[in-house]
Protein backbone atom coordinates (compact mmCIF):
# COMPACT_ATOMS: atom_id res chain seq x y z
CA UNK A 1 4.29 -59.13 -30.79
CA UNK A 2 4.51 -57.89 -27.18
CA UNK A 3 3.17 -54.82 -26.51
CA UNK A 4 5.81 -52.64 -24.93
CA UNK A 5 4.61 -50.75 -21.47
CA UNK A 6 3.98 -47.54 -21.52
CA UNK A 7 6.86 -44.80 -20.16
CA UNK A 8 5.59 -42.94 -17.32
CA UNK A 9 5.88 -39.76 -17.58
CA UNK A 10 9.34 -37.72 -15.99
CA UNK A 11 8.74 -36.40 -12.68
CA UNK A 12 8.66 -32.75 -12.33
CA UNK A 13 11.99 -31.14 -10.82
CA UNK A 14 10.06 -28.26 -10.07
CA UNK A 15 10.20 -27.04 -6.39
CA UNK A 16 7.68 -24.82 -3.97
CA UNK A 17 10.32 -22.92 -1.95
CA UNK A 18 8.26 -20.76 0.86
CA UNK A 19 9.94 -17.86 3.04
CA UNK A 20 9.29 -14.49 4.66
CA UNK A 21 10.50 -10.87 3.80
CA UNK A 22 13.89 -9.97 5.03
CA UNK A 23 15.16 -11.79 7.87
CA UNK A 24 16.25 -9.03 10.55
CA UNK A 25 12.92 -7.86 12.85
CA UNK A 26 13.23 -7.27 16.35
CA UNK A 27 9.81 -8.87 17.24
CA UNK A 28 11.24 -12.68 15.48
CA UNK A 29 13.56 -12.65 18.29
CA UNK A 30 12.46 -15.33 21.00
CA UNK A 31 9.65 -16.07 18.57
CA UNK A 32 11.07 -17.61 16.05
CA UNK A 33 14.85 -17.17 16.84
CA UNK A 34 15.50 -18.89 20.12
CA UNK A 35 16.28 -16.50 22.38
CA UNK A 36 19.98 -15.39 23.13
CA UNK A 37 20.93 -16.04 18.72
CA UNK A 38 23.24 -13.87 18.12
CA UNK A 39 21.92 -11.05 15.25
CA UNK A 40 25.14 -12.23 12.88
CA UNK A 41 23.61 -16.07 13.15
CA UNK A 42 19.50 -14.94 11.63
CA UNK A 43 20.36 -15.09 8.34
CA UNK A 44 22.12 -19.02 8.81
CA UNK A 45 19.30 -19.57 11.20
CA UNK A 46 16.43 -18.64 8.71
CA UNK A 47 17.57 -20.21 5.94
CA UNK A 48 17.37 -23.80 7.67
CA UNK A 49 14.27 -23.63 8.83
CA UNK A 50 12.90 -22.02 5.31
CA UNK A 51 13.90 -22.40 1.85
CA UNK A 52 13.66 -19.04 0.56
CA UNK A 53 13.72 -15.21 1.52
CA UNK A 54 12.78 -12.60 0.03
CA UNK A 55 16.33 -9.74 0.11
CA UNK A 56 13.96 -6.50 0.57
CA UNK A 57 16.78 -4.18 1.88
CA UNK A 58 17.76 -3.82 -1.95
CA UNK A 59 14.53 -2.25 -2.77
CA UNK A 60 16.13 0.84 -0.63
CA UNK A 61 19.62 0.48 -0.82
CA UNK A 62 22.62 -1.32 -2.63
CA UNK A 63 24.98 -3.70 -1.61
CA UNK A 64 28.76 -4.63 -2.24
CA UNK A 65 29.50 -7.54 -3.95
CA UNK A 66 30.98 -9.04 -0.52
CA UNK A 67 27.70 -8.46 1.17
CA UNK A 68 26.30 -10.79 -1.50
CA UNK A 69 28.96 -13.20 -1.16
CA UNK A 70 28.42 -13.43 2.47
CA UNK A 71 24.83 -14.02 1.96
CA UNK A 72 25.88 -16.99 0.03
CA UNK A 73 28.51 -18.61 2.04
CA UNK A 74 25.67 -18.11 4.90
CA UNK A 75 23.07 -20.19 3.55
CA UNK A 76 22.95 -24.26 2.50
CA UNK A 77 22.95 -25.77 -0.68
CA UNK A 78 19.41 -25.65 -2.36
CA UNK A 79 18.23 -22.18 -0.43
CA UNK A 80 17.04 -19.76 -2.69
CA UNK A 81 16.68 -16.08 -2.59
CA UNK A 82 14.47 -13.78 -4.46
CA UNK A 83 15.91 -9.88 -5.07
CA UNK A 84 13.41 -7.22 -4.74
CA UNK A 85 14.85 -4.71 -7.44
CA UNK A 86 15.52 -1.13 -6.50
CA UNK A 87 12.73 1.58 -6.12
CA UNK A 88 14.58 3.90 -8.60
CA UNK A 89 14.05 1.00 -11.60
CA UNK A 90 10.18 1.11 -11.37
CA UNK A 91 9.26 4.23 -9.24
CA UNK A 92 9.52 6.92 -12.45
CA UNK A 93 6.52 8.33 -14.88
CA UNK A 94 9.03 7.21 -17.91
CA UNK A 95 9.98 3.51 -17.40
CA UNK A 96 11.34 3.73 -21.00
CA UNK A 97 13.85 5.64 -19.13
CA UNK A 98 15.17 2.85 -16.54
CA UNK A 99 17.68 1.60 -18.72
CA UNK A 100 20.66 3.40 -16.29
CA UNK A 101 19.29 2.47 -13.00
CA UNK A 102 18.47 -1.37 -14.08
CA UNK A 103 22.06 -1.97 -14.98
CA UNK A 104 23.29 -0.41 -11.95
CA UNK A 105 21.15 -2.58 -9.84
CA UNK A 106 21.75 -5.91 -11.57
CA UNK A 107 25.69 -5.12 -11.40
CA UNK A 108 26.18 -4.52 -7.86
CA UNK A 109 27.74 -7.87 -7.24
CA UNK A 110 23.49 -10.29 -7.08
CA UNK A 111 26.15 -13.05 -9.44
CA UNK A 112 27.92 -13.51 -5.99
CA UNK A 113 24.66 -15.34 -5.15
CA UNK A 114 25.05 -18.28 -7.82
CA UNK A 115 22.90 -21.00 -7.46
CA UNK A 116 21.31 -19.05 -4.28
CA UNK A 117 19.99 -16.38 -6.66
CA UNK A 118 16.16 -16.95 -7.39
CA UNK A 119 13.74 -14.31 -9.26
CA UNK A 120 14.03 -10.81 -9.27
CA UNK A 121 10.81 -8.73 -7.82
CA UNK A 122 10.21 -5.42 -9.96
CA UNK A 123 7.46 -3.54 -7.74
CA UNK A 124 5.42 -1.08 -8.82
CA UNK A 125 4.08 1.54 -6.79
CA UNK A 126 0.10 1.52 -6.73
CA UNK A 127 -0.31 4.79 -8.37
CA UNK A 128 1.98 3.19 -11.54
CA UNK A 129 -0.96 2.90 -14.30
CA UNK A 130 -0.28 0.20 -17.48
CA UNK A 131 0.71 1.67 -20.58
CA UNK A 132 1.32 -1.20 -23.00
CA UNK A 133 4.03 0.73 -24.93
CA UNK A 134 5.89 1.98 -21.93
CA UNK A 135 5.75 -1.00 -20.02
CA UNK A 136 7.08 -2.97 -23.08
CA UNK A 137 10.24 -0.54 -22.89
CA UNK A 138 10.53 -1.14 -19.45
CA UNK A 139 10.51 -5.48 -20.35
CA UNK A 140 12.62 -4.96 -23.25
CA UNK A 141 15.72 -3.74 -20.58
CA UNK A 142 15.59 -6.61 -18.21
CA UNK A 143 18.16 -9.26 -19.49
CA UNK A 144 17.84 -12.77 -19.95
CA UNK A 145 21.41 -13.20 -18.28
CA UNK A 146 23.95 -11.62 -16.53
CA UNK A 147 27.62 -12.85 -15.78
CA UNK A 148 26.24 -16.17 -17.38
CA UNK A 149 23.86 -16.81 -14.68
CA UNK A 150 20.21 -16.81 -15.68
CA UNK A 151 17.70 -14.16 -14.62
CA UNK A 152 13.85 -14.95 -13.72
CA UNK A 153 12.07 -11.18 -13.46
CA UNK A 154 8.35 -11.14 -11.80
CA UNK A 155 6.38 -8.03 -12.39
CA UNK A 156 4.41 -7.03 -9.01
CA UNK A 157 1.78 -4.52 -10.29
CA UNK A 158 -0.83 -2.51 -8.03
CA UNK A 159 -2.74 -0.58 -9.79
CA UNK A 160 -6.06 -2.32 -11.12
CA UNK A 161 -5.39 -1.01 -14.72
CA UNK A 162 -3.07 -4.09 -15.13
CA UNK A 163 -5.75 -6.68 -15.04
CA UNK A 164 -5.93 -6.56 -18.99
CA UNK A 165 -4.82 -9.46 -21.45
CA UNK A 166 -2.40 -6.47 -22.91
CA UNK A 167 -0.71 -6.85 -19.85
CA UNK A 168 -0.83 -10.39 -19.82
CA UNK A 169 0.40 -11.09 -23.37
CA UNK A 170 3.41 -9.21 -23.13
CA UNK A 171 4.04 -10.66 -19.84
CA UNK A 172 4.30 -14.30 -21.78
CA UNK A 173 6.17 -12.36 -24.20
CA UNK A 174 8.99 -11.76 -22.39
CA UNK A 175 8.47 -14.77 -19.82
CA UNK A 176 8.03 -12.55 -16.72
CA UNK A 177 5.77 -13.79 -13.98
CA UNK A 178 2.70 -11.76 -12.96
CA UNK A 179 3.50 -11.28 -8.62
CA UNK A 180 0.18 -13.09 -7.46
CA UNK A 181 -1.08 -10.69 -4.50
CA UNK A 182 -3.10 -11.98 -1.81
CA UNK A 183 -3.86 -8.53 -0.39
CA UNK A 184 -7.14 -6.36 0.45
CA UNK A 185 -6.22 -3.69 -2.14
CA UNK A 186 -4.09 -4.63 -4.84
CA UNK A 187 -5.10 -6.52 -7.81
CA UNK A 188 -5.61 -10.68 -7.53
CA UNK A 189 -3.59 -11.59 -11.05
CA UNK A 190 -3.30 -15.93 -11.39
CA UNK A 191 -1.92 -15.96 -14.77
CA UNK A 192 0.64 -18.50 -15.94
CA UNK A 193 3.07 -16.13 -18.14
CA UNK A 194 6.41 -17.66 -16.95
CA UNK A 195 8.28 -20.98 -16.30
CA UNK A 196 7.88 -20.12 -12.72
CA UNK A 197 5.28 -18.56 -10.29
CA UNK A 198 5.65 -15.90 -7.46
CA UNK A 199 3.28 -15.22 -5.17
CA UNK A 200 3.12 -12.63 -1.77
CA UNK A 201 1.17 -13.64 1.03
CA UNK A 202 -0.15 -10.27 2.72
CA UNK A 203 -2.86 -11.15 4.53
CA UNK A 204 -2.11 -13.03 8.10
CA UNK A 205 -3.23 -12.15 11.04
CA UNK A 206 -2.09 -12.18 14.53
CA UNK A 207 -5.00 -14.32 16.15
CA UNK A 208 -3.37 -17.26 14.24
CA UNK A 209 -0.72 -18.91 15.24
CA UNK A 210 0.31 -19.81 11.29
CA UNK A 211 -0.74 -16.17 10.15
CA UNK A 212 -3.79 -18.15 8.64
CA UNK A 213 -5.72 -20.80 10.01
CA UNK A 214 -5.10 -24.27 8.96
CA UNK A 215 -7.36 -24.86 6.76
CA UNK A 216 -6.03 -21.88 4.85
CA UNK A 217 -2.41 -23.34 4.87
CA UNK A 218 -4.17 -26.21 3.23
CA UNK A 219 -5.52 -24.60 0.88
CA UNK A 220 -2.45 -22.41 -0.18
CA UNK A 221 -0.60 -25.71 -0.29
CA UNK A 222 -3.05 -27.32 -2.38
CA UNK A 223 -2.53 -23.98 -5.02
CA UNK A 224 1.18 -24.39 -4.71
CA UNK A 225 1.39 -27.44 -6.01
CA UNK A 226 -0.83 -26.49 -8.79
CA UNK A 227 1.68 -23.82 -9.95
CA UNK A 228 4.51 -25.89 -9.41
CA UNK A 229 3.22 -28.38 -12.42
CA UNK A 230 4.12 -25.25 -14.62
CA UNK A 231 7.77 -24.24 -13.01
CA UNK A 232 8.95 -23.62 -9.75
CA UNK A 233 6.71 -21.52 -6.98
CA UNK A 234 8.05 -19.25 -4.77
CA UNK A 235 5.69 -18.30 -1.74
CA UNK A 236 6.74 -15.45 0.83
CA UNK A 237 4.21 -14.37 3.43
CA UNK A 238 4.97 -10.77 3.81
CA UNK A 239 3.19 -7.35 5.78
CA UNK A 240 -0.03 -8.13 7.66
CA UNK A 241 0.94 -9.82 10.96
CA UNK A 242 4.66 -9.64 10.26
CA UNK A 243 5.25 -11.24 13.77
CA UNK A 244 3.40 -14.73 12.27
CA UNK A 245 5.20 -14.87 8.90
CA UNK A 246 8.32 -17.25 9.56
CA UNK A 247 5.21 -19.94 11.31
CA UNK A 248 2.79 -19.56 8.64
CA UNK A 249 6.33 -20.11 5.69
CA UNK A 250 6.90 -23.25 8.20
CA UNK A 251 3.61 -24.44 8.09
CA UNK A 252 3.18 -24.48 4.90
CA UNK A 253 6.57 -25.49 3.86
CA UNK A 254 5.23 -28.84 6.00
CA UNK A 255 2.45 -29.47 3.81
CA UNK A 256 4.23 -28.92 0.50
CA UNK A 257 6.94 -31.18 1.44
């Protein structure tokens, strides 16, 4: 009887898409714009040389569902964008109580973005302390869905009181990634509680070119492709030397590719 080969395994779809915060600052301009771009052409500009960006205007302010659509039509196929949800969702002593503000965030018009729209950050402020049974509340309002187009929701936590399994369980729960923080002050939280991973860069500096040396990017690369065998990663470099994010999102884009 011959022995029928083996299947190999199905590659993984799953994608490492690297950007920056935001993609209007003054000090980009000749750096990594070419000089003379006109303001109206960053966003098409940025969104070829990176594949994702993180929208952190919303965190302040809301947009009209044209904005959104302009966003869009702006950017190529495969371009993704993460949302940074607004402040008045997560900054309040009663999260229980966010059920108002979430829906008004979440219906502005973010299903204009279709197939551009990527996870949705929920930041917490560092003084925000984990209570299990408010913080459930909180998980139990984010939808699934919304228009018919699928949500992803990351948790970014900052307080040190979240690095407990608590946390972590109902994370997996409710299939919301833990924000990864590479930063001097908030919590370092690996934990694979979703189907995809987000991560914020925080700590480049301006003596390197890429925001972090080389060997650095390496290594960052190497732990990218580590979380994208469980889902999709998405990698912004964001705050420390804001000036070297859009290189360092390059560079490493280069190595993941």
């Amino acid at each position: 009887m011959t022995k029928r080969p083996a299947k190999k395994p199905a590659k993984s779809t799953a994608r490492v898409l690297v950007g920056i915060g935001g993609w209007t600052y003054e000090p980009w301009r000749g750096l990594f714009y070419p000089k003379g771009l006109a303001q109206k052409k960053e966003l098409e500009f940025a969104s070829r040389a990176l594949t994702s960006i993180e929208i952190n205007g919303t965190y302040y302010s809301s947009f009209k569902p044209a904005t959104w659509a302009k966003w869009r039509e702006e950017t190529p196929h495969g371009f993704v964008f993460a949302v940074k949800a607004s402040r008045f969702c997560t900054n309040r002593r009663v999260l229980a109580d966010a059920g108002e503000s979430v829906m008004r965030f979440l219906t502005q018009g973010l299903t204009e973005l279709k197939d551009r729209l990527g996870p949705i950050n929920w930041q917490f402020m560092g003084t925000k302390k984990f209570d299990p049974a408010d913080f459930e509340a909180f998980l139990k309002l984010l939808p699934p869905e919304i228009g018919g187009l699928p949500l992803r929701h990351a948790l970014e936590v900052r307080s040190p009181t979240f690095q407990d399994k608590r946390f972590y369980d109902l994370a997996r729960k409710y299939n919301a990634a833990i924000v990864y923080a590479d930063d001097d002050d908030f919590p370092e939280i690996d934990e694979p509680t979703a189907d995809f991973t987000y991560a914020r860069l925080m700590r480049t500096k301006p003596t390197a070119k890429t925001g972090y040396k080389p060997a650095e990017i390496d290594a960052w690369a190497k732990r990218a492709k580590t979380w994208a065998k469980r889902g999709d990663a998405f990698v912004y470099f964001i705050s420390g030397a804001k000036e070297r994010a859009p290189a360092a999102a390059q560079a490493l884009i280069a190595r993941v590719r």
